[in-house]
C-alpha atoms as a PDB file:
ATOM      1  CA  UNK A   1     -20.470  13.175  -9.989  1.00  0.00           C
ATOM      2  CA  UNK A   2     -18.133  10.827 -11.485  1.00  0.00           C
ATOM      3  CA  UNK A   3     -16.787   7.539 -10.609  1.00  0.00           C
ATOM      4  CA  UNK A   4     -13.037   7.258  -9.898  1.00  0.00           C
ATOM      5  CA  UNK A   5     -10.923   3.543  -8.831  1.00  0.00           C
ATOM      6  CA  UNK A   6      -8.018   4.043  -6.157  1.00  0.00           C
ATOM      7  CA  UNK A   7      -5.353   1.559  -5.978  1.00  0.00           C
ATOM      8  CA  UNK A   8      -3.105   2.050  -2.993  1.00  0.00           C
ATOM      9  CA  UNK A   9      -0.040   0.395  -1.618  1.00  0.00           C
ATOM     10  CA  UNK A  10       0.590   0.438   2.075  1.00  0.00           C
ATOM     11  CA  UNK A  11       4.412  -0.813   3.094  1.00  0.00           C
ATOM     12  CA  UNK A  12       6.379  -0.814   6.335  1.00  0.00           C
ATOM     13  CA  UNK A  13       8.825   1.961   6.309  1.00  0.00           C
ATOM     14  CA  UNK A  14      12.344   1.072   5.486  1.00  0.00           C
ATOM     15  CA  UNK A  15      13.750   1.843   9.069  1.00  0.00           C
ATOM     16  CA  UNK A  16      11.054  -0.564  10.510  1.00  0.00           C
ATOM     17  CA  UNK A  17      11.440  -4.037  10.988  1.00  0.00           C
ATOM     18  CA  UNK A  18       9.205  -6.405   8.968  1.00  0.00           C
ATOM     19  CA  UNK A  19       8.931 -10.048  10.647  1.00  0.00           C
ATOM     20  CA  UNK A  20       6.271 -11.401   7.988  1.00  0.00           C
ATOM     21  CA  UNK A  21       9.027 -10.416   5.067  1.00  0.00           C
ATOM     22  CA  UNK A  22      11.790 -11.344   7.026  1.00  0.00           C
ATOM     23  CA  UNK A  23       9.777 -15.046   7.768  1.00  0.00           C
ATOM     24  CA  UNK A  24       9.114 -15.009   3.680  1.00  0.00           C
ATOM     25  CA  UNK A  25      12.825 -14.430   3.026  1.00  0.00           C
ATOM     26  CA  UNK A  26      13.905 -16.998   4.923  1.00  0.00           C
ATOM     27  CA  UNK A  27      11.706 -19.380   3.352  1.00  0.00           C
ATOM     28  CA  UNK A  28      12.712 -18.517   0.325  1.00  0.00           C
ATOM     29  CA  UNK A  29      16.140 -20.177   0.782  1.00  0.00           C
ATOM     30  CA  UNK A  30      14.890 -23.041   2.160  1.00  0.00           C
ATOM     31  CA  UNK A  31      13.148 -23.096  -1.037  1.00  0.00           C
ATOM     32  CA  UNK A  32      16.418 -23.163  -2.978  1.00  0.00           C
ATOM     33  CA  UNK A  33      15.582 -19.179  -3.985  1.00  0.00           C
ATOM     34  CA  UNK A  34      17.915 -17.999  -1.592  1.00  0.00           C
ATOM     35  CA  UNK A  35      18.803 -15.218  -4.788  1.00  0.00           C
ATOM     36  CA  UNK A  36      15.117 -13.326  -3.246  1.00  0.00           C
ATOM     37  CA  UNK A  37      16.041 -11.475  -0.519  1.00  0.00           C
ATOM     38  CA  UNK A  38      15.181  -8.169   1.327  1.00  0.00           C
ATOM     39  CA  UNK A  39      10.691  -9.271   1.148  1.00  0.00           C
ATOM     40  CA  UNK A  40       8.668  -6.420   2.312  1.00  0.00           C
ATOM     41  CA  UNK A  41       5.134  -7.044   2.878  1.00  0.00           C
ATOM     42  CA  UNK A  42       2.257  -4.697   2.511  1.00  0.00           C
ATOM     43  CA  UNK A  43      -1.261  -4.016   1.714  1.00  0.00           C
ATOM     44  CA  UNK A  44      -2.949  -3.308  -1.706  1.00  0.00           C
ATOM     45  CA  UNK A  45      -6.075  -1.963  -1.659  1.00  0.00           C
ATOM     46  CA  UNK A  46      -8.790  -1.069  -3.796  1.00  0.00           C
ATOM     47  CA  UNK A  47     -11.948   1.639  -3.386  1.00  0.00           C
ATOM     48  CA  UNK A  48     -14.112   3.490  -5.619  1.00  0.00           C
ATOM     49  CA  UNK A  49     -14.592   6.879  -4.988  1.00  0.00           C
ATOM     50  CA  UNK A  50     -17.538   9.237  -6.100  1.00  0.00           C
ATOM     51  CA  UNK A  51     -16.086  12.985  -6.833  1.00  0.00           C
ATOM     52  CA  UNK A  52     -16.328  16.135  -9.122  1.00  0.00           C
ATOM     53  CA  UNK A  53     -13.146  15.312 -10.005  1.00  0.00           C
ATOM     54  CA  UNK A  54     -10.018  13.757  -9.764  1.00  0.00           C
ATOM     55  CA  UNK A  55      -8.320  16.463  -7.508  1.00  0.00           C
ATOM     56  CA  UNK A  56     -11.243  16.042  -5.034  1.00  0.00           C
ATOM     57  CA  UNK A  57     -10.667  11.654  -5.549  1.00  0.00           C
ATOM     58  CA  UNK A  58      -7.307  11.924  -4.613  1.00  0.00           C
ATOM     59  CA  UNK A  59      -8.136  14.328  -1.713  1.00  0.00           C
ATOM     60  CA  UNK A  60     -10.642  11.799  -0.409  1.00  0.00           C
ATOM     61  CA  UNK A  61      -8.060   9.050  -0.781  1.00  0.00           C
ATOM     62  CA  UNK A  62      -5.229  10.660   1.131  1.00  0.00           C
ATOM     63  CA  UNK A  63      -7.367  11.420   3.817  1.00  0.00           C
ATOM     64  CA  UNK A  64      -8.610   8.059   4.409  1.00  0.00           C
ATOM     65  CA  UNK A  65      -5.417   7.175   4.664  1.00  0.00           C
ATOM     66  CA  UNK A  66      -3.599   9.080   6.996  1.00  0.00           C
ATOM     67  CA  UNK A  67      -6.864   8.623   9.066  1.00  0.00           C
ATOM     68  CA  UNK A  68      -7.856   4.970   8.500  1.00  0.00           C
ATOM     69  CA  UNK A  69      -6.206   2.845   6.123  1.00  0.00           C
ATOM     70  CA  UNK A  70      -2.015   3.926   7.028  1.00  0.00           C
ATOM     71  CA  UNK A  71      -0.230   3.987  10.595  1.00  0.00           C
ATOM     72  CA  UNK A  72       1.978   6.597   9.633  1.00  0.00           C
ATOM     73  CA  UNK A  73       4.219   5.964  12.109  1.00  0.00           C
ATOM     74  CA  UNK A  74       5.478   2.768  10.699  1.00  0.00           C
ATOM     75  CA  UNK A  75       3.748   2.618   7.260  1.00  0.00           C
ATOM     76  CA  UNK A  76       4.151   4.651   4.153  1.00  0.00           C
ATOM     77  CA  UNK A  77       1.601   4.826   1.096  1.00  0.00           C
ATOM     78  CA  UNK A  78       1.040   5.508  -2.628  1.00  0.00           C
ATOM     79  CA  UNK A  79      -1.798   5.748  -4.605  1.00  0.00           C
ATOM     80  CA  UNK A  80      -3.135   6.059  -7.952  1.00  0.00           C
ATOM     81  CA  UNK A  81      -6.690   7.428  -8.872  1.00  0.00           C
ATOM     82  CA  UNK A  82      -8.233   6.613 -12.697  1.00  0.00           C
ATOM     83  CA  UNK A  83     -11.859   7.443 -13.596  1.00  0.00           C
ATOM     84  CA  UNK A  84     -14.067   4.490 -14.112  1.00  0.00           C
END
């Protein structure tokens, strides 16, 4: 077995409204940065993953999230897998 690291990124879809970022935006002008606009926010997270290999990581990461960590109906996700 081998030890692998996961980052992933969980963001609102595009299509779906995001009041947190749209809050942050509008704070940012009343911050004089009114040049930041169109804030997303999202999730990072981090897991460590014990597998063969990489192929079988990044299996066990996809899974977990469409089951636990995504609501693919309004979130999307990435992820990247390195060996630790």
């Amino acid at each position: 077995m081998k030890k692998f690291q996961a980052e992933i990124d969980v963001m609102p879809k595009k299509e779906i409204l995001d009041p947190q970022g749209k809050a942050v935006t509008g704070s940012m002008k009343n911050l004089g940065l009114a040049e930041i606009q169109n804030v997303r926010i999202g999730k990072h997270i981090t897991l460590e993953i014990d597998a063969e290999n990489k192929e079988a990581a990044s299996s066990k990461v996809d899974t977990a999230c469409k089951s636990l960590l995504a609501n693919l109906i309004m979130e999307s996700y990435s992820f990247s897998i390195t060996e630790v």
